[in-house]
PDB file of N, CA and C in Angstrom:
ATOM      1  N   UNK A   1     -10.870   0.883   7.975  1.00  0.00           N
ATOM      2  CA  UNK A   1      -9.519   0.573   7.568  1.00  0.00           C
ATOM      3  C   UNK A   1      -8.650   0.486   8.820  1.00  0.00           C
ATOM      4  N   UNK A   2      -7.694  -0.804   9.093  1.00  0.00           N
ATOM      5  CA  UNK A   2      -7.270  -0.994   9.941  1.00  0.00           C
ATOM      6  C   UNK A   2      -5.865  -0.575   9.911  1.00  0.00           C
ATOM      7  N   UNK A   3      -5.041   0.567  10.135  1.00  0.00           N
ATOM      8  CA  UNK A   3      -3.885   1.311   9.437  1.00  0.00           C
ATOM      9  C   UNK A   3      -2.484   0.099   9.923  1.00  0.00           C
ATOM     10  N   UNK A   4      -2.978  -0.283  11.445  1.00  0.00           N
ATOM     11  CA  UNK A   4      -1.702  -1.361  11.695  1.00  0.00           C
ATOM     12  C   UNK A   4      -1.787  -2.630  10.525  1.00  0.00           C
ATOM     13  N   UNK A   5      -2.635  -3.339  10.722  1.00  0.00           N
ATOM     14  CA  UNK A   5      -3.151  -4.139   9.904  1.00  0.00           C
ATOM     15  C   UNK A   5      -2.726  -3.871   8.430  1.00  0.00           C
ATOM     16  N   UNK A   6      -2.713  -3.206   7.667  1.00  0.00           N
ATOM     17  CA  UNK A   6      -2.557  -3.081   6.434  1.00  0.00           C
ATOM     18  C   UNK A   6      -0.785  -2.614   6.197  1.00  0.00           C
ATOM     19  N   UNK A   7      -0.546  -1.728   7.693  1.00  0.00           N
ATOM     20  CA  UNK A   7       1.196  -1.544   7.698  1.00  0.00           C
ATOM     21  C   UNK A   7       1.850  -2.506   7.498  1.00  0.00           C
ATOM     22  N   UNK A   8       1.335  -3.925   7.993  1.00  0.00           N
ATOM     23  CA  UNK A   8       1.926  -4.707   9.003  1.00  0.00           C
ATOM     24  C   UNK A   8       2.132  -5.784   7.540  1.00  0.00           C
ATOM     25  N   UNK A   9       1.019  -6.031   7.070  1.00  0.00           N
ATOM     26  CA  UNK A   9       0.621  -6.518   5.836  1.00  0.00           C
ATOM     27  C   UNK A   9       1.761  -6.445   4.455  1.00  0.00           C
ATOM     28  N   UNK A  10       1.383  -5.033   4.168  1.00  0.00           N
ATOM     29  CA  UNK A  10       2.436  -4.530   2.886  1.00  0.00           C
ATOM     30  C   UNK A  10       3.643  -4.594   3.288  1.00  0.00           C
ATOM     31  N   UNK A  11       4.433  -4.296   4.542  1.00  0.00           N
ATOM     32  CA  UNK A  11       5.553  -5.027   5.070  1.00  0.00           C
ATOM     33  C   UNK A  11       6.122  -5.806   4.409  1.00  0.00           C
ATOM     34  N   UNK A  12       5.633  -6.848   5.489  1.00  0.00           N
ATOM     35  CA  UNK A  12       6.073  -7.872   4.567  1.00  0.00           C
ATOM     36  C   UNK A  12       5.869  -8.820   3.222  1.00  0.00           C
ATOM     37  N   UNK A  13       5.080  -8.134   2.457  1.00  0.00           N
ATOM     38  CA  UNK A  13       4.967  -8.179   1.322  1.00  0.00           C
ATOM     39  C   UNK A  13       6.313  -7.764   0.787  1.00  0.00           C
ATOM     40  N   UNK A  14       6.750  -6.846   1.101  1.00  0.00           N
ATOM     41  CA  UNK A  14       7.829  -5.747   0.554  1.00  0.00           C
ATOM     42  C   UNK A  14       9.172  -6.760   0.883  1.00  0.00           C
ATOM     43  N   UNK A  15       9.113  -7.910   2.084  1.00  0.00           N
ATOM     44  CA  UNK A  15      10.206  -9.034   2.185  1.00  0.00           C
ATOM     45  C   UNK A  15      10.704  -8.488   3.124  1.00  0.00           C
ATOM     46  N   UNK A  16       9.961  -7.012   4.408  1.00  0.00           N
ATOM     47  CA  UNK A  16      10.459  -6.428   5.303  1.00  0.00           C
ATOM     48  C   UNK A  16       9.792  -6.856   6.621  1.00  0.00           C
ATOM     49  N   UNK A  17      10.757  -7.138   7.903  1.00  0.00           N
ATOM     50  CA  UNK A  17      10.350  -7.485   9.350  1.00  0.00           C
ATOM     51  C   UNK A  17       9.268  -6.324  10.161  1.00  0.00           C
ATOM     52  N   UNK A  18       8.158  -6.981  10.356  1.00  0.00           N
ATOM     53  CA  UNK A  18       7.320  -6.008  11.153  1.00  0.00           C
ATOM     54  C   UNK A  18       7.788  -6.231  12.387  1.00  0.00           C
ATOM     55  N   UNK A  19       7.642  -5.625  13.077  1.00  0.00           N
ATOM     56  CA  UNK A  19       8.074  -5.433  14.402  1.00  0.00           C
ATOM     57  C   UNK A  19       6.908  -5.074  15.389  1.00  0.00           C
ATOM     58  N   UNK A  20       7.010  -6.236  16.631  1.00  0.00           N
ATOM     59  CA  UNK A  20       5.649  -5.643  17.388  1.00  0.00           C
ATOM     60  C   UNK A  20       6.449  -4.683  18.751  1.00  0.00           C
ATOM     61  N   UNK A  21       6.366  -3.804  19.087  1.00  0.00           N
ATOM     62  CA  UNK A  21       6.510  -2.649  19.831  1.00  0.00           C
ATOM     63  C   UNK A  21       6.829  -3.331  21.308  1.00  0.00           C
ATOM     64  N   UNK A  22       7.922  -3.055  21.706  1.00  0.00           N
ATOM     65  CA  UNK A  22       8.541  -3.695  22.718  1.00  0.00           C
ATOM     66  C   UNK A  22       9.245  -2.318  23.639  1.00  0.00           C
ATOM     67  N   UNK A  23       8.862  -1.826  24.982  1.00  0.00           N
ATOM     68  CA  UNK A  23       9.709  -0.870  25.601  1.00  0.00           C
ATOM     69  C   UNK A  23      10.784  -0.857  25.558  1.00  0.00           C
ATOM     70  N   UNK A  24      12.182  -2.117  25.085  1.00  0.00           N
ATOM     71  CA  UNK A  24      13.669  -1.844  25.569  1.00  0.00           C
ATOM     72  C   UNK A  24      13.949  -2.023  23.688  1.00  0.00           C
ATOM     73  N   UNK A  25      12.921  -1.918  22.851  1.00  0.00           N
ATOM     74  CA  UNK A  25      13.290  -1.539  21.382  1.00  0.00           C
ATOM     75  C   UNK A  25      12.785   0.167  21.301  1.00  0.00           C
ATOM     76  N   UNK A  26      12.683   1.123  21.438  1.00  0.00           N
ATOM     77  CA  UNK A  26      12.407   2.527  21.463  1.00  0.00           C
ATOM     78  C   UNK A  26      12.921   2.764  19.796  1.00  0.00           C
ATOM     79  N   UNK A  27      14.243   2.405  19.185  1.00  0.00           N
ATOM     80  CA  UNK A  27      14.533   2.784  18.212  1.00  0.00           C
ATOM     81  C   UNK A  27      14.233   1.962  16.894  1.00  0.00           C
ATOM     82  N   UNK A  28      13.519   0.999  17.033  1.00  0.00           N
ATOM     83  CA  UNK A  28      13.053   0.026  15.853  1.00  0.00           C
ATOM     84  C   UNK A  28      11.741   0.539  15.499  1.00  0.00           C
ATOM     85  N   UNK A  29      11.528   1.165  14.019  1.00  0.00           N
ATOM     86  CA  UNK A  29      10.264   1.916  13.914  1.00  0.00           C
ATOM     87  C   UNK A  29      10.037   1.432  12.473  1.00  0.00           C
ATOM     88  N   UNK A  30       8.289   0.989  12.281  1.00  0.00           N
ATOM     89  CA  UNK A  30       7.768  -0.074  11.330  1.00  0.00           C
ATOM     90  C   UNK A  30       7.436   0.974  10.325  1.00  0.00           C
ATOM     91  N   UNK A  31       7.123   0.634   9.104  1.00  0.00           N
ATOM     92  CA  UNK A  31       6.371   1.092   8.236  1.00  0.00           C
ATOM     93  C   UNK A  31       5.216   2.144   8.445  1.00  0.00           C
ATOM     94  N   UNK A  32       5.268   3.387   7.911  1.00  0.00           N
ATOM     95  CA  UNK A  32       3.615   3.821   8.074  1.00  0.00           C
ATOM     96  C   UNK A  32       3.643   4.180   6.635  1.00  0.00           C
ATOM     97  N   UNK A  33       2.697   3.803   5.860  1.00  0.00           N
ATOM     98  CA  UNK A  33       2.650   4.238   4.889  1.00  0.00           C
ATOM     99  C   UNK A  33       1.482   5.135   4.092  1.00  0.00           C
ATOM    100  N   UNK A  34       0.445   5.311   5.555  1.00  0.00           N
ATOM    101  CA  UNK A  34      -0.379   6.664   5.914  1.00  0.00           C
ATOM    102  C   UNK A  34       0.582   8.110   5.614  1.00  0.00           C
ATOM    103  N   UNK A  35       1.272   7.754   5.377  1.00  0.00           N
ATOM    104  CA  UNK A  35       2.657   8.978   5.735  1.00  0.00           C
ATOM    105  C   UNK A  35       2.919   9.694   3.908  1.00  0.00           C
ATOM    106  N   UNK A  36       3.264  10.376   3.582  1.00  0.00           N
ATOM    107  CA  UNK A  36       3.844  10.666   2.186  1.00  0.00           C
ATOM    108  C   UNK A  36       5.241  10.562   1.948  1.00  0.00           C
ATOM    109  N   UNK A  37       5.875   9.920   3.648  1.00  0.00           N
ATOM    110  CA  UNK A  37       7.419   9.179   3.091  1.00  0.00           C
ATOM    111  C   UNK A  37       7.233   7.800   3.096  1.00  0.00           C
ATOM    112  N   UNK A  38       6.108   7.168   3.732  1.00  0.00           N
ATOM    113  CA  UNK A  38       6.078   5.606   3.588  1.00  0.00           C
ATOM    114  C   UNK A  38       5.031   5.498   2.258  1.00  0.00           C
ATOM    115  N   UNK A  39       4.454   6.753   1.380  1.00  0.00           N
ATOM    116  CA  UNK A  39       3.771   6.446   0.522  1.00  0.00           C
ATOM    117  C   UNK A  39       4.895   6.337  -0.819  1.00  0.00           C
ATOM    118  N   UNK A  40       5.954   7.006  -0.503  1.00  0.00           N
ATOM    119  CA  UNK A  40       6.835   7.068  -1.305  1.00  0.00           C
ATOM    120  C   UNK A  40       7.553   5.978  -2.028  1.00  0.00           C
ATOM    121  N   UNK A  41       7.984   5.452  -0.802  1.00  0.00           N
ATOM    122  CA  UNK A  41       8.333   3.892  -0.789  1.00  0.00           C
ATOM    123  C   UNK A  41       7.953   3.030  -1.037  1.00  0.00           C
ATOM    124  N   UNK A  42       6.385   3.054  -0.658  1.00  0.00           N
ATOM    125  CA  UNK A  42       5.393   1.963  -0.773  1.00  0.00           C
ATOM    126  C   UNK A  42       5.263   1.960  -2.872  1.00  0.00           C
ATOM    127  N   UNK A  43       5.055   3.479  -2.915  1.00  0.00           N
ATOM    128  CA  UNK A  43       5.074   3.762  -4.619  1.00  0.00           C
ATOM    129  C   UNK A  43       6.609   3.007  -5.230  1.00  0.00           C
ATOM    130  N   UNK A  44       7.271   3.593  -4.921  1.00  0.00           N
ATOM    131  CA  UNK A  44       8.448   2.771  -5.581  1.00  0.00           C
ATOM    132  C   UNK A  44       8.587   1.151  -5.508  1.00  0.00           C
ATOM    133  N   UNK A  45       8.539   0.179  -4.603  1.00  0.00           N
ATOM    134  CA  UNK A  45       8.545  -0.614  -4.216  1.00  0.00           C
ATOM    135  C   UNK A  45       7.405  -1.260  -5.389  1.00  0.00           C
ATOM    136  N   UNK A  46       5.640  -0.526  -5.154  1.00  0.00           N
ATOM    137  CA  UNK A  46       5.074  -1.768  -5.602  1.00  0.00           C
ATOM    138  C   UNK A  46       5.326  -1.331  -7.789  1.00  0.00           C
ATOM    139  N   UNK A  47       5.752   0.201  -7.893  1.00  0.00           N
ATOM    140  CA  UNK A  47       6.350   0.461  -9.499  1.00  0.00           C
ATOM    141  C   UNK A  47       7.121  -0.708 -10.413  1.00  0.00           C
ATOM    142  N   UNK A  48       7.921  -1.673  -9.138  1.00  0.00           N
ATOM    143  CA  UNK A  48       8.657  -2.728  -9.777  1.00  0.00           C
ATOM    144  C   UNK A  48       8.200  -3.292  -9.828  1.00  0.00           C
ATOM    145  N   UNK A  49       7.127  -3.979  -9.175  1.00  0.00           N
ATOM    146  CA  UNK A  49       6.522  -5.454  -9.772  1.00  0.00           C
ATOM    147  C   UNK A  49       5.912  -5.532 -10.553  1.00  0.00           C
ATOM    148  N   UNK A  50       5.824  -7.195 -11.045  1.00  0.00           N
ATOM    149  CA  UNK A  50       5.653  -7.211 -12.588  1.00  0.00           C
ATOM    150  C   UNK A  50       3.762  -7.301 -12.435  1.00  0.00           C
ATOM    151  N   UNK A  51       2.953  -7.389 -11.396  1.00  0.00           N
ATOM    152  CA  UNK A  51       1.617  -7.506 -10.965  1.00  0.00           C
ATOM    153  C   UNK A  51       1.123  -5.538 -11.213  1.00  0.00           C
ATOM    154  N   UNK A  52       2.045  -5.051 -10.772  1.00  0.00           N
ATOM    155  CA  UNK A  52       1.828  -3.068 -10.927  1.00  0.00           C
ATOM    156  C   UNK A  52       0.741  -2.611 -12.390  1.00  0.00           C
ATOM    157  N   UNK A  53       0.991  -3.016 -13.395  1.00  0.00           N
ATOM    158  CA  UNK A  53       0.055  -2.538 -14.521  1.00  0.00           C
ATOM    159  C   UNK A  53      -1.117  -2.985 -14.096  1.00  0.00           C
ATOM    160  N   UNK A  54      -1.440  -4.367 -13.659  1.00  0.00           N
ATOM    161  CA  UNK A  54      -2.811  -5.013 -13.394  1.00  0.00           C
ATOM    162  C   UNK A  54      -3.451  -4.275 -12.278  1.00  0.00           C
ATOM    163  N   UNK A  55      -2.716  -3.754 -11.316  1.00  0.00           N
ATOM    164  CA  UNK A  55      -3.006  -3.307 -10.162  1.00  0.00           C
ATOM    165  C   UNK A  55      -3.740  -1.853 -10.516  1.00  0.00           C
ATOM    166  N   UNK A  56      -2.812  -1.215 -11.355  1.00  0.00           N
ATOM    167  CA  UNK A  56      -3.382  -0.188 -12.297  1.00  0.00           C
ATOM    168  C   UNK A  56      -4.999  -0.065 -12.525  1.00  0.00           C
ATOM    169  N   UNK A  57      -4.611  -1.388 -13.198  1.00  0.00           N
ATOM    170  CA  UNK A  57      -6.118  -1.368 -14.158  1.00  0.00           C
ATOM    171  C   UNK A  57      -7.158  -1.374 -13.354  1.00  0.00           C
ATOM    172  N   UNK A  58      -6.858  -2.670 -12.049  1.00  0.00           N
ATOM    173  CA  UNK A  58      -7.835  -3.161 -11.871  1.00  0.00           C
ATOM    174  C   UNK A  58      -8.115  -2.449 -10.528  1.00  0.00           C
ATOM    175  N   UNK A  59      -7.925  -1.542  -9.696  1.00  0.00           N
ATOM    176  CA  UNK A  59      -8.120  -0.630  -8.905  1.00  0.00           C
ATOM    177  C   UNK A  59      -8.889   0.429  -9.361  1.00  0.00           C
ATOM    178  N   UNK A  60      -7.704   0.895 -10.516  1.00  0.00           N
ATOM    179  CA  UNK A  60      -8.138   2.062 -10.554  1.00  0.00           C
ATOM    180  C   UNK A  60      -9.032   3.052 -11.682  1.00  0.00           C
ATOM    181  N   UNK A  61      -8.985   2.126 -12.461  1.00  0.00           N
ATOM    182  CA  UNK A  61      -9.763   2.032 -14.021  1.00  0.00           C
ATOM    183  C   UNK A  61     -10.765   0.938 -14.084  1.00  0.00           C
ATOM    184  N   UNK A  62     -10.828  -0.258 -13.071  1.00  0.00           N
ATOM    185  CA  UNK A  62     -11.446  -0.733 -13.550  1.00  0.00           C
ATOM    186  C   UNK A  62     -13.074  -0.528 -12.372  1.00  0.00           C
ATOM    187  N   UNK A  63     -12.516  -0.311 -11.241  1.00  0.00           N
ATOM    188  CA  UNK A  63     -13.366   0.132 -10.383  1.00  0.00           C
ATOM    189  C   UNK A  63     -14.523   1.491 -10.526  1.00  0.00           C
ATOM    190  N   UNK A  64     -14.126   2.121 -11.090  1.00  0.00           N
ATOM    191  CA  UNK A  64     -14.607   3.319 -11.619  1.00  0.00           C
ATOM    192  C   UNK A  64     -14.865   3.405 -13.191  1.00  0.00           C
ATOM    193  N   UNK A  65     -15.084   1.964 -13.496  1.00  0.00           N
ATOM    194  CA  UNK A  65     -15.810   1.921 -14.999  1.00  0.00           C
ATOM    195  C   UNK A  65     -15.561   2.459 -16.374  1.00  0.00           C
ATOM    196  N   UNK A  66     -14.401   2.690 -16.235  1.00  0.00           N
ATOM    197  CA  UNK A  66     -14.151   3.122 -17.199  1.00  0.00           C
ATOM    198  C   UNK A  66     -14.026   5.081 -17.734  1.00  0.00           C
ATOM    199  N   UNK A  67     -14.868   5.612 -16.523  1.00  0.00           N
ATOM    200  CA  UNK A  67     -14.761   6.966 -16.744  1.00  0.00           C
ATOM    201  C   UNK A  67     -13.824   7.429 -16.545  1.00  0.00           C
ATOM    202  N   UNK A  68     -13.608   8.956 -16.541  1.00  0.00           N
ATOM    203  CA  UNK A  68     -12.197   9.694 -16.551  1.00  0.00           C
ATOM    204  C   UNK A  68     -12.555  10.012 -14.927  1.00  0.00           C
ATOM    205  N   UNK A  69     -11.688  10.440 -13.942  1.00  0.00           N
ATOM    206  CA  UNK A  69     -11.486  10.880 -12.822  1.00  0.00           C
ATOM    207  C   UNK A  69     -10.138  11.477 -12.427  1.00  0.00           C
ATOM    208  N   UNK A  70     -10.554  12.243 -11.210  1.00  0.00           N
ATOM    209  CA  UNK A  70      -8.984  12.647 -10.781  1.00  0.00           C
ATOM    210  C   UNK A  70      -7.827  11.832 -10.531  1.00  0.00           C
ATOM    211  N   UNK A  71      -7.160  11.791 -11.046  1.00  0.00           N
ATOM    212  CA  UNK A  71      -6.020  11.109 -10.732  1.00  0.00           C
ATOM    213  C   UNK A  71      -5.238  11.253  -9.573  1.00  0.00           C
ATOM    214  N   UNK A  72      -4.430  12.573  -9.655  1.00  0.00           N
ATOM    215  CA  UNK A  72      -4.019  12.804  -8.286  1.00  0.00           C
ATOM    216  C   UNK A  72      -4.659  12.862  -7.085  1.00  0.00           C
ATOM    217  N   UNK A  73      -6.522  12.965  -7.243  1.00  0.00           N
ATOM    218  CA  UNK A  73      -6.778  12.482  -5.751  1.00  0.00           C
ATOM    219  C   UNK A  73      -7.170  11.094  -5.518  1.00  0.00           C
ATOM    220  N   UNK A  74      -7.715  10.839  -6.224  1.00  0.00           N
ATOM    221  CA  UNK A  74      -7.321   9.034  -6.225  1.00  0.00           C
ATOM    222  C   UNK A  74      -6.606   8.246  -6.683  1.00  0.00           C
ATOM    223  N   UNK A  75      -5.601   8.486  -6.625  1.00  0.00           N
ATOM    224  CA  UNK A  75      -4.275   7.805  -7.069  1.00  0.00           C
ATOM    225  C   UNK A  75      -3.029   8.192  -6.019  1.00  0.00           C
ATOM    226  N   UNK A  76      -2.770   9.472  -6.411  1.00  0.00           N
ATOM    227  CA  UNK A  76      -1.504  10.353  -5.252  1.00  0.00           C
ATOM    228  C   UNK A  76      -1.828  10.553  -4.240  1.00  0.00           C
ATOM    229  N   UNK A  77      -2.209   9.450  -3.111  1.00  0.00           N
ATOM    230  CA  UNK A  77      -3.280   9.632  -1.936  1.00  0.00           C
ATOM    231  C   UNK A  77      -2.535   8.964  -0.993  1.00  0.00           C
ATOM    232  N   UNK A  78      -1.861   9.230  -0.111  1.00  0.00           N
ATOM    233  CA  UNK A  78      -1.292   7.620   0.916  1.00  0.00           C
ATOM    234  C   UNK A  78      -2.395   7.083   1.287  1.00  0.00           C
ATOM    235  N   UNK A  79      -3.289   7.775   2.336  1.00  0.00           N
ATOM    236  CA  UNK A  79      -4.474   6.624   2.606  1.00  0.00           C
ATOM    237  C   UNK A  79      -5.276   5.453   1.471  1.00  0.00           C
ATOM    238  N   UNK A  80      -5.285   6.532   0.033  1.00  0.00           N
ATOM    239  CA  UNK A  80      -6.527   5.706  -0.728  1.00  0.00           C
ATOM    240  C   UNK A  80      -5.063   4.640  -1.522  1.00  0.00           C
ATOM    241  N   UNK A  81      -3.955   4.655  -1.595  1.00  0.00           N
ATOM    242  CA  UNK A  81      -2.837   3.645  -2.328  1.00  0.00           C
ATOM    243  C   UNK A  81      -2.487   2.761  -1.715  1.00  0.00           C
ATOM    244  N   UNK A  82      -2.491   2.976  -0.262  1.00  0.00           N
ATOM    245  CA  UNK A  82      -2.173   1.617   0.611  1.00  0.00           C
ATOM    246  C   UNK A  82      -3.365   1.280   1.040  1.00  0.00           C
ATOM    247  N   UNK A  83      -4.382   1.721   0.760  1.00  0.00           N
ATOM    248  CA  UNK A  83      -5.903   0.920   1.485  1.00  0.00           C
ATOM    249  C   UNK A  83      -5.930   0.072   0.037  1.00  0.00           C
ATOM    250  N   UNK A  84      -5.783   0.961  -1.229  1.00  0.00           N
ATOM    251  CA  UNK A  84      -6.240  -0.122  -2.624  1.00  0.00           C
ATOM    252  C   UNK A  84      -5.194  -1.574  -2.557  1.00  0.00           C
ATOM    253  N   UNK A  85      -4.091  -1.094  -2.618  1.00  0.00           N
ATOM    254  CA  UNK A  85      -3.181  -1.986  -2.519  1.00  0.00           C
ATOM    255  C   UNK A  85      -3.126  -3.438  -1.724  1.00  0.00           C
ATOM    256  N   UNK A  86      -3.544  -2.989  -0.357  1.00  0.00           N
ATOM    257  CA  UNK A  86      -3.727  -3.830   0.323  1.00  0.00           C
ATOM    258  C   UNK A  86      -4.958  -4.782  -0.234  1.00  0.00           C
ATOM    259  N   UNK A  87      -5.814  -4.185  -0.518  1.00  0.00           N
ATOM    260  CA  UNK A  87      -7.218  -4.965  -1.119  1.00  0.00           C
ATOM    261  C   UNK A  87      -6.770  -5.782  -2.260  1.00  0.00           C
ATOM    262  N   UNK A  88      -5.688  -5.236  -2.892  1.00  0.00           N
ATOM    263  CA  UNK A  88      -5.946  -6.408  -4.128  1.00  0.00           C
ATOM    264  C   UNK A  88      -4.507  -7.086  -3.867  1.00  0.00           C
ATOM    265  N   UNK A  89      -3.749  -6.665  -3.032  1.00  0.00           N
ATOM    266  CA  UNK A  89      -2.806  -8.029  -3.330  1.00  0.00           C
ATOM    267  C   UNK A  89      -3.494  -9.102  -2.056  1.00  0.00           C
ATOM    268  N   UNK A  90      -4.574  -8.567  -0.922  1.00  0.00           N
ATOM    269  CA  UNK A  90      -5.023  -9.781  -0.137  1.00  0.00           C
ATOM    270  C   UNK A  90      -5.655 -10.906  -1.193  1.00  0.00           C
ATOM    271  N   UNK A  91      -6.587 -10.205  -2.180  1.00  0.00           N
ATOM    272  CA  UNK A  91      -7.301 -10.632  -2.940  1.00  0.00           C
ATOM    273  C   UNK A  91      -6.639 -11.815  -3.500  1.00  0.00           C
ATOM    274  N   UNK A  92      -5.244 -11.552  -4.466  1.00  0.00           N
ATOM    275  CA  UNK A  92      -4.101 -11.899  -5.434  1.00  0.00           C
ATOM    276  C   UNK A  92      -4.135 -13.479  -4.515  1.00  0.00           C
ATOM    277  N   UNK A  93      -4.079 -13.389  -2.787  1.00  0.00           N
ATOM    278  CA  UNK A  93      -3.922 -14.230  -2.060  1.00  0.00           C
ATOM    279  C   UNK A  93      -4.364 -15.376  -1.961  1.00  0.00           C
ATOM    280  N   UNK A  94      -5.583 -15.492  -1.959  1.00  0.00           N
ATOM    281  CA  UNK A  94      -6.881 -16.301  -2.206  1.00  0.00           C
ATOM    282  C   UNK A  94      -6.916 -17.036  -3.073  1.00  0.00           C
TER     283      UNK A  94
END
């Protein structure tokens, strides 16, 4: 998992400027959504779209077949919500 790559990604998905790291910018700071305040955001943000139920399903119910599993660790996860995320809206892309 490439953490810039997928920051950089959901970004601007979100309709937000990534920024590539420049010494005389010190105070312009991108997305991490490895983080549980950029997971926060990232949660709210993708809650509104109208693609969110499918994303649901098809991540997280549908990948795991139908059985019951933890929710909060695969679901309430920053790493495992922005790694899924990223996978299926690249997908959505195609």
């Amino acid at each position: 998992m490439n953490k810039e790559l997928i920051n950089q990604f959901l970004t601007e998905k979100m309709g937000e400027c990534w920024h590539e790291w420049e010494p005389k910018r010190d105070n312009v700071r991108n997305n991490d959504f490895f983080t549980w305040e950029g997971f926060g955001k990232l949660w709210e943000w993708a809650g509104e779209q109208e693609w969110f139920p499918y994303f649901i399903n098809e991540e997280f119910f549908g990948c795991y077949g139908g059985v019951s599993f933890n929710f909060a660790r695969n679901f309430i996860n920053p790493d495992r919500f922005a790694d899924a995320l990223y996978g299926f809206l690249n997908r959505r892309n195609k």
